[in-house]
PDB file of N, CA and C in Angstrom:
ATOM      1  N   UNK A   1      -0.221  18.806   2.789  1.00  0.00           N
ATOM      2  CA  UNK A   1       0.444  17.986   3.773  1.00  0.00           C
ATOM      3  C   UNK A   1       0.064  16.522   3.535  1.00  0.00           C
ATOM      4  N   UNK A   2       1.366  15.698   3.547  1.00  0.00           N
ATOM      5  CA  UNK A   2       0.740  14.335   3.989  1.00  0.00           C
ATOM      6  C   UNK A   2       0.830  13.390   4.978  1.00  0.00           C
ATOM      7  N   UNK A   3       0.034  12.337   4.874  1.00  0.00           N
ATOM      8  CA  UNK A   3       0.078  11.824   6.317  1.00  0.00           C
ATOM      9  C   UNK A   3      -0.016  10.498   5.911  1.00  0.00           C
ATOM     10  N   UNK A   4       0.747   9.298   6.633  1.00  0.00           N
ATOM     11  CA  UNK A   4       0.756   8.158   6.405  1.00  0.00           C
ATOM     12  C   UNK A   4       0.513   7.478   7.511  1.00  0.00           C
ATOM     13  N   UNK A   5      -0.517   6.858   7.174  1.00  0.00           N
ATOM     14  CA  UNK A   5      -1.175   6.151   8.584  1.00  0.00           C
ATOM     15  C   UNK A   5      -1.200   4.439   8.063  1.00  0.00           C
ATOM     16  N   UNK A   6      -0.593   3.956   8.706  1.00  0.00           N
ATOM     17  CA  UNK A   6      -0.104   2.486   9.363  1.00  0.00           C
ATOM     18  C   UNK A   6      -1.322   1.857   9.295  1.00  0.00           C
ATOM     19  N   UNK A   7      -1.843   0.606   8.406  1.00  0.00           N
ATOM     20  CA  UNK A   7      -3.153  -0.013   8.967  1.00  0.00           C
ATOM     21  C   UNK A   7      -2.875  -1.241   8.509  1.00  0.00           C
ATOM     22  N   UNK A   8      -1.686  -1.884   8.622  1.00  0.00           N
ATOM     23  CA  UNK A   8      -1.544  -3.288   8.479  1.00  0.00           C
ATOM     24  C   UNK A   8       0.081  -3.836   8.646  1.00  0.00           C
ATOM     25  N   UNK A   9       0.008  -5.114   9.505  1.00  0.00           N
ATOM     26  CA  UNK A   9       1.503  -5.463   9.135  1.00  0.00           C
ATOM     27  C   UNK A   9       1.274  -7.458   8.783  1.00  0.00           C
ATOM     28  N   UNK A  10       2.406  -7.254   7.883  1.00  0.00           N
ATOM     29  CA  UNK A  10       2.394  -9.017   7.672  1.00  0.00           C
ATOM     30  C   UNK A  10       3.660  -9.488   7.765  1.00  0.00           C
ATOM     31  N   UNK A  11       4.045 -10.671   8.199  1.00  0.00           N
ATOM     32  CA  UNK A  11       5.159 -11.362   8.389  1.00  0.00           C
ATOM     33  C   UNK A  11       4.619 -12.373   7.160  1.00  0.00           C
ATOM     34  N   UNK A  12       5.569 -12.365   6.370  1.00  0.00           N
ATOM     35  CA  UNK A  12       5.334 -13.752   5.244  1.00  0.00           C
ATOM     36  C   UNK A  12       6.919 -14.113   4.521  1.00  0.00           C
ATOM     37  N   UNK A  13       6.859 -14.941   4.001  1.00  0.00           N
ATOM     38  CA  UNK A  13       8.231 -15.751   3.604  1.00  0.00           C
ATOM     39  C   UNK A  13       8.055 -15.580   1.908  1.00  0.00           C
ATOM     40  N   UNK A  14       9.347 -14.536   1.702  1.00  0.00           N
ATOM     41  CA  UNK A  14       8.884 -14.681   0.261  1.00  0.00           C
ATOM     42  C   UNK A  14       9.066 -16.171  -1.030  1.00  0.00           C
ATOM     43  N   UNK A  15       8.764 -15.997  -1.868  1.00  0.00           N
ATOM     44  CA  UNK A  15       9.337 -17.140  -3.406  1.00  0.00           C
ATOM     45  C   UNK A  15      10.907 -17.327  -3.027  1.00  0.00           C
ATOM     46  N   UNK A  16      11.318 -16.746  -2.640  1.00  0.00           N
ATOM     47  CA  UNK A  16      13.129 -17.481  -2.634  1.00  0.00           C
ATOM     48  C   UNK A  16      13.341 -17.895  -0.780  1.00  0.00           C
ATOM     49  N   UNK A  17      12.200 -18.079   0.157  1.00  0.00           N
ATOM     50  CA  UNK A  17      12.518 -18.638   1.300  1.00  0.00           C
ATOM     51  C   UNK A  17      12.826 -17.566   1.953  1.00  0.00           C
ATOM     52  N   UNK A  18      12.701 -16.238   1.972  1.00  0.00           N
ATOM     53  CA  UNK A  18      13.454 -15.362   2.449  1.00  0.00           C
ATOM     54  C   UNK A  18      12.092 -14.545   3.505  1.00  0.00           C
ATOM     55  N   UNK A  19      12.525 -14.705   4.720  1.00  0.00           N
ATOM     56  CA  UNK A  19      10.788 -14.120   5.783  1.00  0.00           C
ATOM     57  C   UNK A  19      11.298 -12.317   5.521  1.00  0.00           C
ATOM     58  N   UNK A  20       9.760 -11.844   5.269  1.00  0.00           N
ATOM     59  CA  UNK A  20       9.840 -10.504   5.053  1.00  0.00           C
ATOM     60  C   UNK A  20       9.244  -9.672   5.767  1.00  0.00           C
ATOM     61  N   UNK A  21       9.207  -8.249   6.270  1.00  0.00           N
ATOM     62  CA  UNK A  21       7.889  -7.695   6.633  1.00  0.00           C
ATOM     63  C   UNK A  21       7.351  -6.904   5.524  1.00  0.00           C
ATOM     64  N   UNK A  22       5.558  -6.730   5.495  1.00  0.00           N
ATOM     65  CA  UNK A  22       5.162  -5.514   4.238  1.00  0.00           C
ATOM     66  C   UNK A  22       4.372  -4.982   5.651  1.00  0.00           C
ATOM     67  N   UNK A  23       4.889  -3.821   5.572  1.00  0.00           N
ATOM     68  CA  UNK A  23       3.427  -2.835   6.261  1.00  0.00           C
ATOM     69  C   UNK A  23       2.525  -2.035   5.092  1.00  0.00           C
ATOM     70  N   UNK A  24       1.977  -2.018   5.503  1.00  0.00           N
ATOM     71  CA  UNK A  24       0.500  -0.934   4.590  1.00  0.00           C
ATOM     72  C   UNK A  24       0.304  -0.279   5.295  1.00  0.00           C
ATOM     73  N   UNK A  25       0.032   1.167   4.455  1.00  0.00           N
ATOM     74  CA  UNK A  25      -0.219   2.740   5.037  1.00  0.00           C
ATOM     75  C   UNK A  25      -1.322   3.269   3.715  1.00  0.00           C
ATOM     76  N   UNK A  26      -1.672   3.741   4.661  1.00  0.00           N
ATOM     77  CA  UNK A  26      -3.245   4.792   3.807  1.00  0.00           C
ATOM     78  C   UNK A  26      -2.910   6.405   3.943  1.00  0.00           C
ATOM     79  N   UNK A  27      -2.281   6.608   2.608  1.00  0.00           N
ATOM     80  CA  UNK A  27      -1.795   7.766   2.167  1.00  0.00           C
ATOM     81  C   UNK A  27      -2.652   8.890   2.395  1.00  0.00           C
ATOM     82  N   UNK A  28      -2.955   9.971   2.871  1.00  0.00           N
ATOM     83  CA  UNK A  28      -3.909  10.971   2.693  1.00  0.00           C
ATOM     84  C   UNK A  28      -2.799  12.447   2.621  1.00  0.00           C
ATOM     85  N   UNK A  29      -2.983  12.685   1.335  1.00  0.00           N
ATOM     86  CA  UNK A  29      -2.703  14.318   0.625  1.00  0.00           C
ATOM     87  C   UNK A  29      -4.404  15.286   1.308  1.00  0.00           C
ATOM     88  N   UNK A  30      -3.500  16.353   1.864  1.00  0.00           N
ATOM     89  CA  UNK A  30      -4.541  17.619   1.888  1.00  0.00           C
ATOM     90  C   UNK A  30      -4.840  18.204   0.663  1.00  0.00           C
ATOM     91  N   UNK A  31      -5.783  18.377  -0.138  1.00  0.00           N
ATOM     92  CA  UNK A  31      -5.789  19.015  -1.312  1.00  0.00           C
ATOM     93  C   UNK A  31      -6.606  20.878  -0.934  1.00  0.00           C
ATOM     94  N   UNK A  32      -6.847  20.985  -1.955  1.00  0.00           N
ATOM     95  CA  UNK A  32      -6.836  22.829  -1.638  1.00  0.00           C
ATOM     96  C   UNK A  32      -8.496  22.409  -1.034  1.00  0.00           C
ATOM     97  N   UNK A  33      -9.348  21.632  -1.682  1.00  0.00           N
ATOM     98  CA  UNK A  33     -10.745  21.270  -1.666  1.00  0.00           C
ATOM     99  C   UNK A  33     -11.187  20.088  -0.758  1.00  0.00           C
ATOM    100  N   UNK A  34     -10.648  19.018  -1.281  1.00  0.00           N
ATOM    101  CA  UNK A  34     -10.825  17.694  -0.317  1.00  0.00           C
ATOM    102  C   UNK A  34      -9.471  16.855  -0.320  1.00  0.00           C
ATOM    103  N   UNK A  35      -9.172  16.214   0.766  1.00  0.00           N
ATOM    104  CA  UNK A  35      -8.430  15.151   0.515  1.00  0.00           C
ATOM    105  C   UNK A  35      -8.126  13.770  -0.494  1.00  0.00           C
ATOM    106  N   UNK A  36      -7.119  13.193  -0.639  1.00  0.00           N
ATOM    107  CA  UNK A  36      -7.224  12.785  -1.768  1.00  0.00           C
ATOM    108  C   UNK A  36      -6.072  11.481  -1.099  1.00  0.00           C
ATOM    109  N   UNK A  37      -6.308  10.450  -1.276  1.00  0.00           N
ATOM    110  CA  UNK A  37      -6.223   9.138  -0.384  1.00  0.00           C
ATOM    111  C   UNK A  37      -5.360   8.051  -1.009  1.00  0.00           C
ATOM    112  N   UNK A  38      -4.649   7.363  -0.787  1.00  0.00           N
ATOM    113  CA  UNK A  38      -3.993   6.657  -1.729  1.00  0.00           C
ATOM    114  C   UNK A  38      -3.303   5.619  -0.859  1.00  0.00           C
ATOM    115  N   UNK A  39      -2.225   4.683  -1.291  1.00  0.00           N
ATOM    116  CA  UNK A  39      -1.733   3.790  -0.308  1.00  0.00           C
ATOM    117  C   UNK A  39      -0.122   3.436  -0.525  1.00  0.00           C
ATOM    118  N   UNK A  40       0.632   2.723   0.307  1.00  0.00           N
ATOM    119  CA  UNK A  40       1.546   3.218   0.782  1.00  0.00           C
ATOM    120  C   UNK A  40       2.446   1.511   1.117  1.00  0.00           C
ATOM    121  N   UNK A  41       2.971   1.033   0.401  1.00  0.00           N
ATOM    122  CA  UNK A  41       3.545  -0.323   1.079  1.00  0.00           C
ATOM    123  C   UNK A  41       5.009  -0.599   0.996  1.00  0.00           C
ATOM    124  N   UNK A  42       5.844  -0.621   2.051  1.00  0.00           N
ATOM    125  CA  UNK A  42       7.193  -0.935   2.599  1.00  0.00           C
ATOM    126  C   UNK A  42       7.500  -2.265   2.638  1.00  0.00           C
ATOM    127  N   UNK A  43       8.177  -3.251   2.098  1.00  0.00           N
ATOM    128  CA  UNK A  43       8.752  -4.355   2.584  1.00  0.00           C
ATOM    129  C   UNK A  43      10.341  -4.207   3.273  1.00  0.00           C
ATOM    130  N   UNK A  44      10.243  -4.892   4.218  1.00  0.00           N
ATOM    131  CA  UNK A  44      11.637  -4.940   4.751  1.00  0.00           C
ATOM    132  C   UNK A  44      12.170  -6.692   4.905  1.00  0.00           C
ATOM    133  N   UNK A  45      12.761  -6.795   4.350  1.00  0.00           N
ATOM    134  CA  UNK A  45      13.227  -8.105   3.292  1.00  0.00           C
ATOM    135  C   UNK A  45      14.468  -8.662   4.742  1.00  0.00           C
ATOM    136  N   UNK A  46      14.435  -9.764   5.391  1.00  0.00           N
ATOM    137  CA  UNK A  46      15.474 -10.287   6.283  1.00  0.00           C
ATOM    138  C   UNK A  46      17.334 -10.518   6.106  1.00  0.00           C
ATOM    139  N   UNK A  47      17.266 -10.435   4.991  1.00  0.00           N
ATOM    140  CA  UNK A  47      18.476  -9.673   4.185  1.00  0.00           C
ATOM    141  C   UNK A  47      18.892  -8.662   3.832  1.00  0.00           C
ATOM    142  N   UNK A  48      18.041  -7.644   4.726  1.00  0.00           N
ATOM    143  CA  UNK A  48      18.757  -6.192   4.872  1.00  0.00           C
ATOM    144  C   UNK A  48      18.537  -5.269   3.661  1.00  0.00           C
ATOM    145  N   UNK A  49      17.066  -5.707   2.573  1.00  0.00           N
ATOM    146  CA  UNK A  49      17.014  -5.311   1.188  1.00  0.00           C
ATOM    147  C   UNK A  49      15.610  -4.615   2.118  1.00  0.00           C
ATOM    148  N   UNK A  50      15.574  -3.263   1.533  1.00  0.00           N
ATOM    149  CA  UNK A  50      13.593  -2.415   1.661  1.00  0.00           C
ATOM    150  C   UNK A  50      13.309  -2.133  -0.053  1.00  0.00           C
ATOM    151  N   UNK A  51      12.090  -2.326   0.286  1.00  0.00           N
ATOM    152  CA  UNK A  51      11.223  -2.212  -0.753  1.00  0.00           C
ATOM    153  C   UNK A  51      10.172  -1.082  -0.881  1.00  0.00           C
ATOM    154  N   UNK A  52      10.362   0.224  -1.670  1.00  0.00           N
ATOM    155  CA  UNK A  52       8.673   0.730  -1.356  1.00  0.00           C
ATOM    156  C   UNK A  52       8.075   1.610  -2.346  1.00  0.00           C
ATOM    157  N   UNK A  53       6.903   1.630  -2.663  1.00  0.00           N
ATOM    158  CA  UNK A  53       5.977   2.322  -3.423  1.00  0.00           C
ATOM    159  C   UNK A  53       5.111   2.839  -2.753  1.00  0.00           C
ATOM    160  N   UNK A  54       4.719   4.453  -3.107  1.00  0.00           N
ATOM    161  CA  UNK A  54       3.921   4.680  -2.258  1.00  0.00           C
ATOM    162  C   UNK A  54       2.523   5.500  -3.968  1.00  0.00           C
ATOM    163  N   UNK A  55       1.408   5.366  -3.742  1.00  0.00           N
ATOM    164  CA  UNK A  55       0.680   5.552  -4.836  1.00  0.00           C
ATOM    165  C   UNK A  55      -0.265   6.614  -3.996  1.00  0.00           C
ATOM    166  N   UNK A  56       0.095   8.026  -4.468  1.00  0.00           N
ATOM    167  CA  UNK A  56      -0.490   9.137  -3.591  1.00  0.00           C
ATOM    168  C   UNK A  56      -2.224   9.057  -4.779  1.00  0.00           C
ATOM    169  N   UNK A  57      -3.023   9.783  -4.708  1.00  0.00           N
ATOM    170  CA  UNK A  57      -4.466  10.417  -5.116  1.00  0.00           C
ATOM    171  C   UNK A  57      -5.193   9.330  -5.730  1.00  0.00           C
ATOM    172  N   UNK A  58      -4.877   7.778  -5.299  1.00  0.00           N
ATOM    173  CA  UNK A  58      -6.069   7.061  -6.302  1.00  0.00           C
ATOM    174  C   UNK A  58      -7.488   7.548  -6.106  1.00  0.00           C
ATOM    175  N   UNK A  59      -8.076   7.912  -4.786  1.00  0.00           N
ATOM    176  CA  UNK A  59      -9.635   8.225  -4.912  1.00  0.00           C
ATOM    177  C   UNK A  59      -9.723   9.609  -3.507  1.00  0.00           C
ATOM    178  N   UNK A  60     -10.860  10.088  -3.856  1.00  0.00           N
ATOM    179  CA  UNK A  60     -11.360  11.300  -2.622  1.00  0.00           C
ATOM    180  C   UNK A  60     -12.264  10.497  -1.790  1.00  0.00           C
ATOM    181  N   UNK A  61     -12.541   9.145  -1.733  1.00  0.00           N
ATOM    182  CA  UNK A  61     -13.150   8.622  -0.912  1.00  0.00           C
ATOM    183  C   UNK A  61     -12.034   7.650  -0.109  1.00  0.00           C
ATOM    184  N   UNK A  62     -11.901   8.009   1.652  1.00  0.00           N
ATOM    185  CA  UNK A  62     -11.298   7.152   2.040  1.00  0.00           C
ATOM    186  C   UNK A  62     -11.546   5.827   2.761  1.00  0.00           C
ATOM    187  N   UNK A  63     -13.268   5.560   2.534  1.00  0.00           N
ATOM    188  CA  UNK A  63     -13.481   4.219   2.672  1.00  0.00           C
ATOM    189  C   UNK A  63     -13.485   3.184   1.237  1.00  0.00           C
ATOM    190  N   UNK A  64     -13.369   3.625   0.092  1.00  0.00           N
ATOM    191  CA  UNK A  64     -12.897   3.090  -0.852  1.00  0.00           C
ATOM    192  C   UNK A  64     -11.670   2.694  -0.899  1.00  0.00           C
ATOM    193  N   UNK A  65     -10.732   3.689  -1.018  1.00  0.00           N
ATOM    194  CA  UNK A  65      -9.111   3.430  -0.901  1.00  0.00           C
ATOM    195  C   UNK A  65      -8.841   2.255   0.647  1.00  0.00           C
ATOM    196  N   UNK A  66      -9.367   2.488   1.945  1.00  0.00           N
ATOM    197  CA  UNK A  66      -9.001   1.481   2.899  1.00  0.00           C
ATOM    198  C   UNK A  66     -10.102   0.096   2.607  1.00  0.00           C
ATOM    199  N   UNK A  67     -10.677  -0.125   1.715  1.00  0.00           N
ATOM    200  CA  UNK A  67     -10.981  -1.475   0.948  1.00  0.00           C
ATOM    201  C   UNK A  67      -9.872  -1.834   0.122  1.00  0.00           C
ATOM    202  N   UNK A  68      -9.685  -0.763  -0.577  1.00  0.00           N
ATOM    203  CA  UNK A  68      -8.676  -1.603  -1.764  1.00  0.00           C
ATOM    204  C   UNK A  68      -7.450  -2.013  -0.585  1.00  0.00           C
ATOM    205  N   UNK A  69      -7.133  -1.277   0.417  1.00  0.00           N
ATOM    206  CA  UNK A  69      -5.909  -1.727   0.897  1.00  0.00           C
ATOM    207  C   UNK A  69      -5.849  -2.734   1.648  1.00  0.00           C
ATOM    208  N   UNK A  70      -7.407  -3.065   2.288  1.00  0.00           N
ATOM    209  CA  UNK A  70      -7.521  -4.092   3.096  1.00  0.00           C
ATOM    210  C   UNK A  70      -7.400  -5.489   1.846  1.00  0.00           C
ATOM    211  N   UNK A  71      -7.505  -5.319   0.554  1.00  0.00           N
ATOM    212  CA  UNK A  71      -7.340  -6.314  -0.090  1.00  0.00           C
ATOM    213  C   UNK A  71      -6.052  -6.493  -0.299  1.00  0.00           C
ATOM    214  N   UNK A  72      -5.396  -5.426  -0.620  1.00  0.00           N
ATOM    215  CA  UNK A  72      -4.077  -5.811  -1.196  1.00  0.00           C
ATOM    216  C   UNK A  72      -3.148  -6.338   0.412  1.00  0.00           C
ATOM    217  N   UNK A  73      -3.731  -6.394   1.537  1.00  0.00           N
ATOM    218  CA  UNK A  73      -2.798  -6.655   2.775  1.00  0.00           C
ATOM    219  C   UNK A  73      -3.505  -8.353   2.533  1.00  0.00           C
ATOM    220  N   UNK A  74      -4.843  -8.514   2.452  1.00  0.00           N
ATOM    221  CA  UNK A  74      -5.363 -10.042   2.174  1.00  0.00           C
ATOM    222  C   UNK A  74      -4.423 -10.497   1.285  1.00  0.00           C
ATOM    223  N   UNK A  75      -4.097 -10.287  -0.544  1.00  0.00           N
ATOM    224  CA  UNK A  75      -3.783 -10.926  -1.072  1.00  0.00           C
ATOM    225  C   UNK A  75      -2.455 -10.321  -0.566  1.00  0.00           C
ATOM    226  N   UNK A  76      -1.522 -10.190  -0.171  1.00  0.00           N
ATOM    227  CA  UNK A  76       0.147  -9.875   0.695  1.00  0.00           C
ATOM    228  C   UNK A  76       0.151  -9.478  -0.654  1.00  0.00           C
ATOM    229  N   UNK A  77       0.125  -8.323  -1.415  1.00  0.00           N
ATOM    230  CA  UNK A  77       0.837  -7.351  -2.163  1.00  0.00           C
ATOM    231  C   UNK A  77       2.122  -6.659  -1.674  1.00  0.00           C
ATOM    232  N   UNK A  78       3.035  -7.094  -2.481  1.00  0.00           N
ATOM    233  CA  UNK A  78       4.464  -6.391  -2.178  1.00  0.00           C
ATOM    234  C   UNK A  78       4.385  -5.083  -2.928  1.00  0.00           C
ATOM    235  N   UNK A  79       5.550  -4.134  -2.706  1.00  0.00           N
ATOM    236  CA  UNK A  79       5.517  -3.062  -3.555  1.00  0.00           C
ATOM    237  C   UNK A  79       5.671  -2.920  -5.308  1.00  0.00           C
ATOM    238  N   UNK A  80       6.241  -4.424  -5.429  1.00  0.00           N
ATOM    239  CA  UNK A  80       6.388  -4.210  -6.576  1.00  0.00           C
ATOM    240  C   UNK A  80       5.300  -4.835  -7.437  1.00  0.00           C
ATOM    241  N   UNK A  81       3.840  -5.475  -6.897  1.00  0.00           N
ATOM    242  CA  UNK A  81       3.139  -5.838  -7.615  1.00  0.00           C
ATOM    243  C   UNK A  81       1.885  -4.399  -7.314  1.00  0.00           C
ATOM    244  N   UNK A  82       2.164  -3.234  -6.269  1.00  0.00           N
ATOM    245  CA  UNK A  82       1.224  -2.374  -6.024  1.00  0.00           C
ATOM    246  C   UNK A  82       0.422  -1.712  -7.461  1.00  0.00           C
ATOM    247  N   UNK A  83       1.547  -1.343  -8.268  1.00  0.00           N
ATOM    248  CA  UNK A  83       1.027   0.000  -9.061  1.00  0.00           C
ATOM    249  C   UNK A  83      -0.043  -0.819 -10.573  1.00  0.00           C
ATOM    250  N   UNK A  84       0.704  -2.496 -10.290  1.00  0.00           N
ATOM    251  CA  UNK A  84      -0.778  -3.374 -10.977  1.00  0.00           C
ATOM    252  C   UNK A  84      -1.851  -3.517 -10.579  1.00  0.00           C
ATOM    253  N   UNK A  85      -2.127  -3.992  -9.581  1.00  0.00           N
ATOM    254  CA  UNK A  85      -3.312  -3.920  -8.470  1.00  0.00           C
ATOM    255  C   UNK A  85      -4.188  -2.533  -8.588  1.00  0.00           C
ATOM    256  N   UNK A  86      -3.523  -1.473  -8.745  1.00  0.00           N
ATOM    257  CA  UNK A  86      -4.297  -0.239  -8.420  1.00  0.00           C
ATOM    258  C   UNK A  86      -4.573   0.476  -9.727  1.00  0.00           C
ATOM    259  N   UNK A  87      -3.761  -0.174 -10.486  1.00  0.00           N
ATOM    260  CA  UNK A  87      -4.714   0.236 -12.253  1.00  0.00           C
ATOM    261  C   UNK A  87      -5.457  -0.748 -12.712  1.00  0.00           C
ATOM    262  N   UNK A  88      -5.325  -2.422 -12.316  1.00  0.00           N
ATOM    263  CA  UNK A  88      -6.638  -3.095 -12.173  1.00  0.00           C
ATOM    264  C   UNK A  88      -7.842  -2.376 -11.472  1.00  0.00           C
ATOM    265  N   UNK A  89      -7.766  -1.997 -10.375  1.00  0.00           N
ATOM    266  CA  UNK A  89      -8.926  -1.545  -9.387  1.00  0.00           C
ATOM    267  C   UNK A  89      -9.293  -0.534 -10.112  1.00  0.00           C
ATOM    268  N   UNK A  90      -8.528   0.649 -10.552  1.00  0.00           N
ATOM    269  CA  UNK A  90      -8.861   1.698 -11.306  1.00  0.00           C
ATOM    270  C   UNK A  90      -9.728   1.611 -12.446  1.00  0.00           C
ATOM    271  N   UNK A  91      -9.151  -0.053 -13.234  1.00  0.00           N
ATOM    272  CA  UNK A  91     -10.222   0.203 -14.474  1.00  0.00           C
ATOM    273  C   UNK A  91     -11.386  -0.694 -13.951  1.00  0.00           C
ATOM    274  N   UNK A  92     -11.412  -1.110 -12.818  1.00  0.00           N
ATOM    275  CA  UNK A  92     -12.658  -2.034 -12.946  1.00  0.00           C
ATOM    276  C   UNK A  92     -14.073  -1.182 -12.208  1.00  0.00           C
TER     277      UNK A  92
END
């Protein structure tokens, strides 16, 4: 089962002037053993455009994964810069 839990919203104006919303969600998959945590970001663009990636099992720790997400809501990560961010974090 999964579950997407809501832990951030931003109002910001994107590169072409255009005000957007991104929410962030902290993905959690039931696995057969432990859960497995990942994150989750929607833009909804004021021109009627959505945006979303959702990146299920980056880690089994979910105070790791809600760091990385509290960063990527700091630096306003859209969906389409997510799946860089989280193979940076991955190799570092």
């Amino acid at each position: 089962m999964r579950i997407n839990t809501l832990e951030g919203i931003k109002e910001v104006i994107d590169d072409a002037g255009i005000p957007m919303v991104l929410r962030y969600y902290l993905v959690q998959d039931d696995g057969e053993k432990e859960p497995a945590y990942g994150v989750g970001i929607v833009k909804y663009a004021q021109d009627g455009t959505e945006e979303r990636e959702w990146i299920p099992g980056i880690s089994h720790s979910k105070e790791q994964t809600k760091r990385l997400l509290e960063q990527m809501m700091e630096g306003v990560v859209t969906p389409s810069g997510a799946v860089a961010i989280v193979d940076d974090w991955e190799g570092a």
